[in-house]
Protein backbone atom coordinates (compact mmCIF):
# COMPACT_ATOMS: atom_id res chain seq x y z
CA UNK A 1 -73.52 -93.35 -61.89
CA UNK A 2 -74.17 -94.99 -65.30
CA UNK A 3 -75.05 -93.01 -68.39
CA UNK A 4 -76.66 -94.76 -71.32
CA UNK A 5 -76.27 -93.15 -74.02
CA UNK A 6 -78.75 -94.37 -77.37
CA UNK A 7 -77.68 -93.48 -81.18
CA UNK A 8 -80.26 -91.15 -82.64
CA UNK A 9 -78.97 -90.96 -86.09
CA UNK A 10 -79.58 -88.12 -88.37
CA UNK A 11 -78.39 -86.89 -91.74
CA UNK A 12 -76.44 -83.98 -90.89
CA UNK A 13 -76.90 -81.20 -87.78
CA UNK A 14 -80.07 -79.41 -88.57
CA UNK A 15 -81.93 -82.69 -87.76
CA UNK A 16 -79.87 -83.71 -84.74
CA UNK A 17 -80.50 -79.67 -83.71
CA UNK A 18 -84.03 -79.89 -84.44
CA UNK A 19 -84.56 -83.59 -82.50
CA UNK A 20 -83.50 -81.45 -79.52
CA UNK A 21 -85.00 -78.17 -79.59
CA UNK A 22 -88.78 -79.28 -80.80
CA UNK A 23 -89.29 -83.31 -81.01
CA UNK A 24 -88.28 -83.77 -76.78
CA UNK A 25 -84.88 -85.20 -77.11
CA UNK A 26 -83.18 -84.56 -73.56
CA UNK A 27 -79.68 -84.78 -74.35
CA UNK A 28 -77.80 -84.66 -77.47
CA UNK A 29 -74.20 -84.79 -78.75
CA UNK A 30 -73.19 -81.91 -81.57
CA UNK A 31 -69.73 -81.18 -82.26
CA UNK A 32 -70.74 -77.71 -83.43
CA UNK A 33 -73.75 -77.09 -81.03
CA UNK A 34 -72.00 -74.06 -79.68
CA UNK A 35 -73.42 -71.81 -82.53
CA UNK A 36 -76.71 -72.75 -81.29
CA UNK A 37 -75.80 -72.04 -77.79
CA UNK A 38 -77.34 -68.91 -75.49
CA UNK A 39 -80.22 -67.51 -75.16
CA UNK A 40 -81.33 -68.90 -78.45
CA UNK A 41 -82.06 -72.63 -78.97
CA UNK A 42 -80.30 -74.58 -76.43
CA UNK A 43 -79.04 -74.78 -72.93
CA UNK A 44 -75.43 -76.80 -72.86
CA UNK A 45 -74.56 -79.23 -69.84
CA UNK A 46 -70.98 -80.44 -70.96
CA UNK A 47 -68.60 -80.82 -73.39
CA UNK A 48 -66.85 -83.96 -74.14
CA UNK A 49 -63.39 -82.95 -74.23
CA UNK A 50 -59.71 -83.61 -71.91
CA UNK A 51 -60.64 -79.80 -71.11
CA UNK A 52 -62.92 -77.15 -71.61
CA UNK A 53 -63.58 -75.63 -74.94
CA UNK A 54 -61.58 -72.70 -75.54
CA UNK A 55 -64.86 -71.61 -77.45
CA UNK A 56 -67.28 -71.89 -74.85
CA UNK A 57 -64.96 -71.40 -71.49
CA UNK A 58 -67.90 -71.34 -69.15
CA UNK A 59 -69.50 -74.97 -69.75
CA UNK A 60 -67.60 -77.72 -68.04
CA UNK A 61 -66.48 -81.16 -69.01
CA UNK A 62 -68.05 -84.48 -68.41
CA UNK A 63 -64.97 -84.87 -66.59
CA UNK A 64 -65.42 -81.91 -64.35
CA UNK A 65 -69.21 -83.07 -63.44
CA UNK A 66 -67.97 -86.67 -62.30
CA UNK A 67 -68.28 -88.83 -65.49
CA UNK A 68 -64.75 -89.42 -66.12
CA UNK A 69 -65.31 -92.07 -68.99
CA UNK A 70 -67.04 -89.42 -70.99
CA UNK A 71 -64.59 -88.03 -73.53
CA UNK A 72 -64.54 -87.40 -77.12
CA UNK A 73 -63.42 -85.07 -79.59
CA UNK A 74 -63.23 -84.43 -83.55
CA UNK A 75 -60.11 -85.00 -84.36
CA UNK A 76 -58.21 -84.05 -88.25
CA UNK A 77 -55.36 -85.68 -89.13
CA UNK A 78 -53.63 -85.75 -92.69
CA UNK A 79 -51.74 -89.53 -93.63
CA UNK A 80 -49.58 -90.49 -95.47
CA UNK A 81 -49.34 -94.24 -97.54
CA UNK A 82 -47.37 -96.81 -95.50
CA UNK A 83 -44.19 -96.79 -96.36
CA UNK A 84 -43.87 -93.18 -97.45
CA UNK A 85 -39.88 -91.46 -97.19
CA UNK A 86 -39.28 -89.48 -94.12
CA UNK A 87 -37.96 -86.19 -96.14
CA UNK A 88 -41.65 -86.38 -97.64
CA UNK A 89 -43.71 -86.85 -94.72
CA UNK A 90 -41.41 -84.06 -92.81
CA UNK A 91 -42.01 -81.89 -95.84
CA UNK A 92 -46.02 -82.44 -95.59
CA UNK A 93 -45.97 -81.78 -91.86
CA UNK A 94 -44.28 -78.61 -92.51
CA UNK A 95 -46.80 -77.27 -94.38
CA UNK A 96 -49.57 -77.98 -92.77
CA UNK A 97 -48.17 -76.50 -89.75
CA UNK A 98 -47.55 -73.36 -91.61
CA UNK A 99 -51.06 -73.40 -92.91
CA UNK A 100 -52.26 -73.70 -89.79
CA UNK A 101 -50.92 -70.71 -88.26
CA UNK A 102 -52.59 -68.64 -90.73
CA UNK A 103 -55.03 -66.38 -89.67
CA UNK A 104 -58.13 -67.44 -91.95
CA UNK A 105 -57.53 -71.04 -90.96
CA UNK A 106 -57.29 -70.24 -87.20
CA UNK A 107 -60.66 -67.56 -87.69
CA UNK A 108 -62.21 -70.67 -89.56
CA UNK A 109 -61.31 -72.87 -86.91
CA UNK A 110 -62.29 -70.50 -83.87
CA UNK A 111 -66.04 -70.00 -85.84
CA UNK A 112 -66.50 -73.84 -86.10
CA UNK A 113 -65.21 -74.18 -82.46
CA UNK A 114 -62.58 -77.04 -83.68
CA UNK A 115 -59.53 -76.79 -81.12
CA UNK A 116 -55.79 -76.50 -82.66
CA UNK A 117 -54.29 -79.40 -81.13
CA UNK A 118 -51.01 -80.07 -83.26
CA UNK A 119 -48.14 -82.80 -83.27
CA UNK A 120 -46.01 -84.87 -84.90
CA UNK A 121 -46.03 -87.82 -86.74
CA UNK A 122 -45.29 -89.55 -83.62
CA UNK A 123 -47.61 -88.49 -81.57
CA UNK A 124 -50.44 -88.67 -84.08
CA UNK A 125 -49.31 -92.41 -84.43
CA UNK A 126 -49.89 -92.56 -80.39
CA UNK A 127 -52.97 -90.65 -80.02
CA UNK A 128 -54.58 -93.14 -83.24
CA UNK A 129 -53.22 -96.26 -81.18
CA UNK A 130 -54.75 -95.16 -77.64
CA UNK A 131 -58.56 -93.97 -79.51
CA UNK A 132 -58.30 -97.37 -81.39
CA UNK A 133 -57.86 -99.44 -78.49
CA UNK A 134 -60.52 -97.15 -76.33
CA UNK A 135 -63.30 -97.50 -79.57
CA UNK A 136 -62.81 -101.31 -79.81
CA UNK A 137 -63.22 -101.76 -76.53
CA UNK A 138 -66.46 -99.68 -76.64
CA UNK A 139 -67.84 -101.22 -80.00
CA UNK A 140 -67.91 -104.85 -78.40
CA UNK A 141 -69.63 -103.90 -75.09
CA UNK A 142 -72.17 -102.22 -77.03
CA UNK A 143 -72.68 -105.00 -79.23
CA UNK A 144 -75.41 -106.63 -79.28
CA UNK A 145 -75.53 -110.37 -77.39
CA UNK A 146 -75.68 -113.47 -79.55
């Protein structure tokens, strides 16, 4: 089946929380709405992601419940200027991968339920490519008709 999804802006979480716990929203999307999660505010259908959130192992994916063209995720990349020497963007990847394996950025990662999903240069260059193409194509079929 079709899902239409409509924009319901907000300036930061709290509002897009509070649209769907008191003011009858039926569905939202919240990258962090796993802290809000239990037997508190909010039931969760799905996540958006290739798999299921390390985070929250028991909710499946859009994926998983038939809606294959339903995936998104955060992603964090550090760039570089065009043109900048290979020994220096080596040397910058190095040391964000060794940040990354320590253990207050992996606790502050696990808390805000953001997924470690590392690689190269190269393959961030793919992955940025593939969403680009994917998000244009998405931007002009939900443009507006002239």
């Amino acid at each position: 089946g079709t899902v239409f999804i409509v924009l319901l802006p907000g300036p930061n979480s709290l509002y897009v929380m509070a649209a769907a716990s008191r003011w009858g929203v039926r569905a939202g999307y919240q990258g962090a709405a796993g802290i809000f999660v239990g037997d508190t505010i909010l039931m969760l259908l799905a996540v958006t992601g290739e798999k299921r959130a390390a985070a929250l192992p028991d909710i499946p994916t859009f994926k998983e419940l038939g809606y294959p063209d339903i995936v998104a995720d955060v992603s964090f990349y550090m760039m570089a200027p065009k043109g900048t020497p290979q020994p220096i963007v080596d040397r910058l990847y190095r040391a964000v991968d060794k940040a990354m394996d320590s253990p207050k950025v992996k606790e502050s990662f696990r808390v805000q339920g953001i997924e470690d999903r590392r690689g190269g240069p190269a393959e961030l260059g793919a992955y940025i490519a593939r969403e680009l193409s994917r998000w244009t194509e998405i931007v002009k079929l939900s443009a507006p008709a002239k």
